[in-house]
Protein backbone atom coordinates (compact mmCIF):
# COMPACT_ATOMS: atom_id res chain seq x y z
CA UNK A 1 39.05 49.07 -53.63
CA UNK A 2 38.64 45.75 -51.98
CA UNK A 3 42.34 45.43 -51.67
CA UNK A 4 41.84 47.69 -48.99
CA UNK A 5 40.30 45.59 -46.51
CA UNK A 6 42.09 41.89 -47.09
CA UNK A 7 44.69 42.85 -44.77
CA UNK A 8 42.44 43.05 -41.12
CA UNK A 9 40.05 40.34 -42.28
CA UNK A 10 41.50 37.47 -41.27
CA UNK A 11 42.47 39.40 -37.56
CA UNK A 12 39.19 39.89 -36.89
CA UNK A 13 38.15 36.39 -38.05
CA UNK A 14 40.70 35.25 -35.30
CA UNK A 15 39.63 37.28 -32.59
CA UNK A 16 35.80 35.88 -33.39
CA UNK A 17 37.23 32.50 -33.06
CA UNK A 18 38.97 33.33 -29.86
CA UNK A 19 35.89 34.54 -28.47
CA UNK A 20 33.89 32.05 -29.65
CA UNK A 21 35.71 29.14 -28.14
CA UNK A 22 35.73 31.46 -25.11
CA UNK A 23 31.98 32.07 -25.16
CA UNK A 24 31.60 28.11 -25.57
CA UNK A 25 33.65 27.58 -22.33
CA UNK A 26 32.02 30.00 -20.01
CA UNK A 27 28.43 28.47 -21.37
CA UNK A 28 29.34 25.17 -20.24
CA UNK A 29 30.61 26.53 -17.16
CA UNK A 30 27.83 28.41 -16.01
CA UNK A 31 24.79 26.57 -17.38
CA UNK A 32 26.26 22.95 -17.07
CA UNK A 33 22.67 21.36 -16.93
CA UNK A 34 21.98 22.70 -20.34
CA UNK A 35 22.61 19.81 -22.48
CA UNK A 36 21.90 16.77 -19.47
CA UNK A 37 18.08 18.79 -19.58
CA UNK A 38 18.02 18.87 -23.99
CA UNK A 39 19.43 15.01 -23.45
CA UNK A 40 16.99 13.97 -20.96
CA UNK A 41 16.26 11.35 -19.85
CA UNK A 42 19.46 9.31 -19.97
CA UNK A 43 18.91 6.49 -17.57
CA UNK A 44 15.41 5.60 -15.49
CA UNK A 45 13.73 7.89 -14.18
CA UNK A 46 12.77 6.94 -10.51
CA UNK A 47 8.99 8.23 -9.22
CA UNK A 48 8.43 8.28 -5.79
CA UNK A 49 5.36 8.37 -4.08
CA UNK A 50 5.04 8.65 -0.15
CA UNK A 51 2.44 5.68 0.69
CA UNK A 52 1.95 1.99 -0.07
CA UNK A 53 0.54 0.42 -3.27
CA UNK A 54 -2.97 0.70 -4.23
CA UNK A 55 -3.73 4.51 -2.49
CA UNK A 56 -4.62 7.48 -4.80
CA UNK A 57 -0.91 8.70 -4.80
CA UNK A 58 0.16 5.29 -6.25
CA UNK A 59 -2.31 4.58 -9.08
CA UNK A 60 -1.69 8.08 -10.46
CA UNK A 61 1.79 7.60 -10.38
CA UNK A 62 1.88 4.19 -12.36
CA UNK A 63 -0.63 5.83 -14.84
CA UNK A 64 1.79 8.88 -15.25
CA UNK A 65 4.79 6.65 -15.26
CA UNK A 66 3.70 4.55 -17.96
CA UNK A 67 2.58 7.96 -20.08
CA UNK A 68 5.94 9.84 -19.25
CA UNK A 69 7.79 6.35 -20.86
CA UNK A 70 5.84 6.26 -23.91
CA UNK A 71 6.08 10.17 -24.33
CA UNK A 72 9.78 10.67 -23.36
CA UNK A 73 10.98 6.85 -24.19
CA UNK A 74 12.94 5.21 -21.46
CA UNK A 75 11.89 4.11 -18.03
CA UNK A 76 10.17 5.35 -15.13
CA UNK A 77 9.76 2.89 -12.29
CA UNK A 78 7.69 3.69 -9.40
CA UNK A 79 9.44 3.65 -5.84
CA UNK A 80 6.94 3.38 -3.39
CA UNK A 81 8.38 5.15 -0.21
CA UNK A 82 5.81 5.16 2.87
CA UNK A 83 6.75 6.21 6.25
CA UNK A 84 6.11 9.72 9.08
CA UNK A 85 3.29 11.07 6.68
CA UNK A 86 5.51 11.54 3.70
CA UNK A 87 8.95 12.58 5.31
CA UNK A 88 10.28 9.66 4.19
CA UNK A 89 9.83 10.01 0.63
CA UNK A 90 10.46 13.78 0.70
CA UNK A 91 13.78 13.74 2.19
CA UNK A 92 14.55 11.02 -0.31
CA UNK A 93 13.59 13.60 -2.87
CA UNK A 94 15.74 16.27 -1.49
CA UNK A 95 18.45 14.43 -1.59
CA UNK A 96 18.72 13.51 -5.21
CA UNK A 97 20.59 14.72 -7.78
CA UNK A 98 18.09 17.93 -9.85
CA UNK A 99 19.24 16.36 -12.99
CA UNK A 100 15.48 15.27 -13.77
CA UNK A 101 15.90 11.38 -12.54
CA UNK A 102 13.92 11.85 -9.69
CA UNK A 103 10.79 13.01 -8.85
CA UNK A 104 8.19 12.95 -6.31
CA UNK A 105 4.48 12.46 -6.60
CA UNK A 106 2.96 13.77 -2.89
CA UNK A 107 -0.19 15.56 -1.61
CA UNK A 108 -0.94 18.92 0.51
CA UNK A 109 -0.16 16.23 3.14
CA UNK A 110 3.04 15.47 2.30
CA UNK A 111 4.12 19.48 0.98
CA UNK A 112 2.70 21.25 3.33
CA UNK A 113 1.48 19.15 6.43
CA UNK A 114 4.17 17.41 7.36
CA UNK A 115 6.53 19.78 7.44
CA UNK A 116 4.54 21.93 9.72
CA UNK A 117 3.80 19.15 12.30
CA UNK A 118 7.27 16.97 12.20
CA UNK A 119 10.19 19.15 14.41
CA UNK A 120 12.63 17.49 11.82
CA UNK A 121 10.84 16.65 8.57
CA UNK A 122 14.49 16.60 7.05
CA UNK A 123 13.57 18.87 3.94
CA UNK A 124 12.02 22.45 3.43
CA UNK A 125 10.00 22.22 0.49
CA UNK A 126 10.40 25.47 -0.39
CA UNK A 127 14.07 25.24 -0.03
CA UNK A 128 14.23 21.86 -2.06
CA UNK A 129 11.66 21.15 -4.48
CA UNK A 130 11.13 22.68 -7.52
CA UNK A 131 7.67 22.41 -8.29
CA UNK A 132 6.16 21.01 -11.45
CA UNK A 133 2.45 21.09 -11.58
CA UNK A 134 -0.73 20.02 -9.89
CA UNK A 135 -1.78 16.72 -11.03
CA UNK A 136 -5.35 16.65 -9.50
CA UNK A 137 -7.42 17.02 -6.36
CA UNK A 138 -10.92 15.70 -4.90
CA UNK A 139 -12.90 15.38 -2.28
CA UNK A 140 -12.14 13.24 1.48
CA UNK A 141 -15.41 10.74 1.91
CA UNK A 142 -16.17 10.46 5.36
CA UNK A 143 -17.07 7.25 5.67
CA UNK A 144 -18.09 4.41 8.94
CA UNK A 145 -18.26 1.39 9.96
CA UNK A 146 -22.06 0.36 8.81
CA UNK A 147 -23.00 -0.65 11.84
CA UNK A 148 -23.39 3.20 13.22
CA UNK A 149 -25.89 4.21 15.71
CA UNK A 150 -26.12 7.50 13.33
CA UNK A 151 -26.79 7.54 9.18
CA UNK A 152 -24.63 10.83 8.39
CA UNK A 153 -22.83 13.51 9.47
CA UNK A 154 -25.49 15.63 11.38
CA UNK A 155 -26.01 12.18 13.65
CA UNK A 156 -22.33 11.65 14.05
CA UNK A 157 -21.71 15.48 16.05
CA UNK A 158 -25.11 14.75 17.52
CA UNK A 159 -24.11 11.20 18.63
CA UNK A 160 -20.30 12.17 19.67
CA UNK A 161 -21.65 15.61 21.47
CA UNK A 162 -23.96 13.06 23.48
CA UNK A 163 -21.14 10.25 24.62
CA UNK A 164 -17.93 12.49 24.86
CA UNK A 165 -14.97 10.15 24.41
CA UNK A 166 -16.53 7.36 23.23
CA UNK A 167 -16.21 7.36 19.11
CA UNK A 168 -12.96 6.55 17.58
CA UNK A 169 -11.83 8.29 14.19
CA UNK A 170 -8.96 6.10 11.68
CA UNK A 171 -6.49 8.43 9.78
CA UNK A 172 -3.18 7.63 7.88
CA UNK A 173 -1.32 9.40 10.34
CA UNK A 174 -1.07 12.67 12.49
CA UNK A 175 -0.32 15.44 10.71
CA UNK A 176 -1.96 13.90 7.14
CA UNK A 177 -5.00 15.46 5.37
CA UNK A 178 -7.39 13.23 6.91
CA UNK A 179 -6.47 13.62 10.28
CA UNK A 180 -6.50 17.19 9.68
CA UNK A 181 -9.67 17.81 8.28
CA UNK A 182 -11.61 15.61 11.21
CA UNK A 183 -9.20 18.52 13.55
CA UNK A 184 -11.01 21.23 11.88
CA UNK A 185 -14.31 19.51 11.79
CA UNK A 186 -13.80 18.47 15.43
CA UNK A 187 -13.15 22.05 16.77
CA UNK A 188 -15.91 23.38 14.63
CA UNK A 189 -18.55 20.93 16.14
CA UNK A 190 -16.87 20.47 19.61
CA UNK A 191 -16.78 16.89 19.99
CA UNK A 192 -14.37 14.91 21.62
CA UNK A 193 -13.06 11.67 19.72
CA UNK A 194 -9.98 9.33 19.81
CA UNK A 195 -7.57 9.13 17.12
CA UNK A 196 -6.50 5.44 15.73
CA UNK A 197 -3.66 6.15 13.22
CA UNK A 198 -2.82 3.47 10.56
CA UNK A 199 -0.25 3.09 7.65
CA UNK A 200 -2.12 3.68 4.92
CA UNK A 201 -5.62 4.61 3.23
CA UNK A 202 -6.11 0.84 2.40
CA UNK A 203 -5.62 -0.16 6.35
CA UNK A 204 -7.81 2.35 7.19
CA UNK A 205 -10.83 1.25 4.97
CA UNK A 206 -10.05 -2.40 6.59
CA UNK A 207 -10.10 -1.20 10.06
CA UNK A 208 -13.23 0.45 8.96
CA UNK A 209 -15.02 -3.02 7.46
CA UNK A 210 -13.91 -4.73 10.81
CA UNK A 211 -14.98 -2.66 13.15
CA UNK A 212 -11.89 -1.88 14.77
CA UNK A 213 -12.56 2.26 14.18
CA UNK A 214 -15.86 3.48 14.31
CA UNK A 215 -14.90 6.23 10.98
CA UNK A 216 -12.55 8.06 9.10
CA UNK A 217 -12.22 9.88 5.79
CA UNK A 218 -10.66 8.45 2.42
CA UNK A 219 -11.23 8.98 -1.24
CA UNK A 220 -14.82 8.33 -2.77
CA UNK A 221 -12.74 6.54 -5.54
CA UNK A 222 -11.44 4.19 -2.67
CA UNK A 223 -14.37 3.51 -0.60
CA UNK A 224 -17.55 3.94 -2.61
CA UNK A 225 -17.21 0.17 -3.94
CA UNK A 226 -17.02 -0.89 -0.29
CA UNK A 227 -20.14 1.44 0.37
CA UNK A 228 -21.79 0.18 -3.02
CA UNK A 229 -21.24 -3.46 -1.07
CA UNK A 230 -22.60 -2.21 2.34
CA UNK A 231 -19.40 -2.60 4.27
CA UNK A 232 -19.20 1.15 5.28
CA UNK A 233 -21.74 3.46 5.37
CA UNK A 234 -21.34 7.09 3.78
CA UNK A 235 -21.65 9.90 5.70
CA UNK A 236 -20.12 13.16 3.86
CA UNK A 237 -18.09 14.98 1.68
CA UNK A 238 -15.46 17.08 2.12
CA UNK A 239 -16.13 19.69 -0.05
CA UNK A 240 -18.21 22.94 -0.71
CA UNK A 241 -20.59 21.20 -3.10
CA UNK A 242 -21.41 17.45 -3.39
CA UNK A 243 -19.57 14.71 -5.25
CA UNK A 244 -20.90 13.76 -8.90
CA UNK A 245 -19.64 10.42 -8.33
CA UNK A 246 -22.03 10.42 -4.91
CA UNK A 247 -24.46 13.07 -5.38
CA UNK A 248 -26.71 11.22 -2.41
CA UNK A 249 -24.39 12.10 0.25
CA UNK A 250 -24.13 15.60 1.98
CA UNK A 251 -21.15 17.91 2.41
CA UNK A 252 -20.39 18.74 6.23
CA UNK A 253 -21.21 22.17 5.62
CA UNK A 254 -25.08 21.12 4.64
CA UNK A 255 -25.03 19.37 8.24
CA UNK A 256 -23.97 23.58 9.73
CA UNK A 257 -20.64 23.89 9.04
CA UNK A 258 -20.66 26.76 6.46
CA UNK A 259 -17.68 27.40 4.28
CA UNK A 260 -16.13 23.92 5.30
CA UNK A 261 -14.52 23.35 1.35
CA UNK A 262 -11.26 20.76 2.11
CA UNK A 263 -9.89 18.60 -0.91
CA UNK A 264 -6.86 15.89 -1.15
CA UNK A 265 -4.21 17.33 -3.95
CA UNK A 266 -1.64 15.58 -5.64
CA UNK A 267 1.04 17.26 -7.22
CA UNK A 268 4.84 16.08 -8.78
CA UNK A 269 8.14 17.88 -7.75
CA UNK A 270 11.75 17.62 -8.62
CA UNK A 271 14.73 18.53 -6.72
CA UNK A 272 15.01 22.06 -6.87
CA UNK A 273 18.02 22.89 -9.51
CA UNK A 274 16.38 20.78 -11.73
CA UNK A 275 16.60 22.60 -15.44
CA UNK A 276 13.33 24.46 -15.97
CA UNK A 277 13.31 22.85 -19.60
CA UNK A 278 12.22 19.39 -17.75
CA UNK A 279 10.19 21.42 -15.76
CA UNK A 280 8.74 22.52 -18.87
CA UNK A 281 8.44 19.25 -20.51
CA UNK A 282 6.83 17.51 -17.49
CA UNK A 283 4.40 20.13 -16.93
CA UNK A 284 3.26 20.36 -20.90
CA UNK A 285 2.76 16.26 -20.66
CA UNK A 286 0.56 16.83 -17.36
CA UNK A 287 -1.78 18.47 -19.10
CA UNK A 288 -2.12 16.69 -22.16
CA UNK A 289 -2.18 13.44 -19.81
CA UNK A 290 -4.95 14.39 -18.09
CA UNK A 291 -6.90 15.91 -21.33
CA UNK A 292 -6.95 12.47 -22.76
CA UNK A 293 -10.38 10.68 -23.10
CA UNK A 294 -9.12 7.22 -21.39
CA UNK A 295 -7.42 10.13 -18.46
CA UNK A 296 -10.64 11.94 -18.17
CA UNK A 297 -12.95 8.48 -18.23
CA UNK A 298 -10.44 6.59 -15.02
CA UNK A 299 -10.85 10.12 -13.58
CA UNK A 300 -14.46 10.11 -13.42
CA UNK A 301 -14.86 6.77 -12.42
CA UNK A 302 -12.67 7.15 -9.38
CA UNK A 303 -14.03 10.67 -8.39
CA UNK A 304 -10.88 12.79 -9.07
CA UNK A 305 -11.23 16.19 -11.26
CA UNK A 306 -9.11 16.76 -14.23
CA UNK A 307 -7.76 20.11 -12.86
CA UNK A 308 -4.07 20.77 -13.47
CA UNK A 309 -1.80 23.50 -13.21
CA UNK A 310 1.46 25.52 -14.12
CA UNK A 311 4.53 25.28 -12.04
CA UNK A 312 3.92 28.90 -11.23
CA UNK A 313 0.94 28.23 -9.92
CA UNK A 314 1.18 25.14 -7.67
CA UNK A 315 4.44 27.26 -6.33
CA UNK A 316 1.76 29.73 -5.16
CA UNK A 317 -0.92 26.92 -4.20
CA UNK A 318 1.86 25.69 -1.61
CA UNK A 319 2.83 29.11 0.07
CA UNK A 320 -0.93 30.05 0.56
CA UNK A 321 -2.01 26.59 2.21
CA UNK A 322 0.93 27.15 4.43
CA UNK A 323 -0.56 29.93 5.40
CA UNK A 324 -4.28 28.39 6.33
CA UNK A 325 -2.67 24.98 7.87
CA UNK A 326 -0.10 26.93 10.15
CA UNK A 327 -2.78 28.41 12.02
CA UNK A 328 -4.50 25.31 13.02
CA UNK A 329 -1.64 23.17 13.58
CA UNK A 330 -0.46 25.78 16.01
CA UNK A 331 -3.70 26.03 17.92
CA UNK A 332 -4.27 22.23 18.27
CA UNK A 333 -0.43 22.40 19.84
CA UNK A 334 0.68 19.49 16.90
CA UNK A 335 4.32 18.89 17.22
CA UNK A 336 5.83 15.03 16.02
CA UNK A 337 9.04 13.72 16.80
């Protein structure tokens, strides 16, 4: 009886091999980032991040640079790339190869912000990022030069209501976070200030310290020691509830600005295209990053929360800010060349 079948064995062993070999070819065809993403990383991986040295943006990225080398082996150098509120660095970004060797560390300023404000931001980053994860967010400090004729927030509306025109404001640029929280606050309260824009959070504590603005919001991370050394004088928070880190200082909305709740995100993108198994892999070391005890401990100290999230997720975080930011950039008639 098993005579019978030794003759269309080997034909059907030779039509599996056919198809095999044709099954292998169409696979590298159609998914040819399958073995660069199980490879990965091949070469250094370059991490940019849209403002100078020393900001919020750039100490997280060295921190997560340094953990993505010992996790994945290999390099990742950080590329600082400042310049028009973090156009600069995105269109960098959209222009790289999505093969996982470069990625971008920016805020809600630099994802959402700026390309509602510039006319040409030169990417769409819903068009060319594919999102990773959020890698944490905290509260603006609004902060002043300590020799104020006020001591907090409620003084500063009083004081600007009183001399219309007279108090300046330092941001990072039109169109960033900071500048666009003191909008909201400023059509809440309805005082009339002058903008100063400068080229980065550091500048704008220095301008601060001088003199040369009168306030401006930044980090509690960044400022506080400056506060701690009375060189500026704190004034609020940003957000719904107060700062552990300052739990002293009011949040605008104690001073009769209900529901005012605004926070500085940072998240990390690739080029969209890139394989979702980096995707994957960058998200999963995200959150075990920031779950470590030294993470959680520099996290604390410099006022940011520990609160990450998928790549689904942040996806959805960008499309609903669009939303709420749209609406006020339109009405305060922001448009940058």
């Amino acid at each position: 009886m098993p005579s019978d079948h030794i003759g269309p064995r080997p034909k059907r062993r030779a039509l599996s091999r056919r198809a095999l070999l044709a099954a292998s070819a169409t696979t590298a065809l159609v998914y040819p980032t399958l073995s660069r993403a199980n490879a990965w990383p091949t070469r250094p991986v370059r991490m940019i991040i849209p403002s100078p040295p020393a900001g919020p943006a750039d100490l997280y990225g060295r921190l997560l640079s340094e953990h993505f080398a010992r996790t994945f082996g290999g390099s990742f150098v950080v590329d600082n790339r400042p310049g028009a509120s973090g156009a600069v660095a995105a269109a960098a970004l959209a222009r790289a190869e999505p093969d996982g060797h470069t990625l971008l560390i920016g805020s809600n300023s630099t994802f959402v912000l700026t390309p509602l404000t510039l006319k040409r931001p030169g990417f769409d980053p819903q068009r060319d990022f594919a999102p990773i994860g959020l890698l944490t967010s905290y509260a603006m400090y609004l902060v002043g030069r300590p020799n104020l004729p006020f001591r907090d927030i409620a003084g500063l509306v009083q004081h600007a209501r009183a001399h219309p025109g007279r108090l300046n404001y330092a941001s990072f640029g039109v169109g960033s976070v900071g500048y666009m929280a003191h909008e909201v606050l400023r059509r809440r309260a309805g005082i009339d200030v002058e903008h100063v824009g400068y080229p980065g959070t550091a500048a704008v504590l220095q301008a601060l310290m001088r003199g040369e603005a009168d306030y401006g919001f930044d980090s509690v991370g960044n400022a506080q020691p400056h506060v701690d050394a009375g060189k500026l004088l704190p004034l609020a928070v940003s957000t719904a509830e107060r700062a552990a880190r300052v739990p002293q200082v009011p949040t605008i909305a104690e001073a009769g600005f209900p529901q005012f709740d605004l926070r500085i995100w940072l998240g990390l993108v690739a080029p969209a295209g890139t394989a979702p198994s980096i995707v994957h892999k960058l998200n999963a070391e995200i959150e075990r990053f920031a779950a470590l005890p030294e993470t959680r401990k520099r996290f604390e100290d410099s006022a940011y929360d520990a609160t990450t999230e998928s790549s689904e997720a942040m996806t959805a975080r960008l499309v609903k800010e669009r939303r709420f930011w749209a609406d006020i950039v339109r009405e305060a008639r922001i448009e940058l060349d």
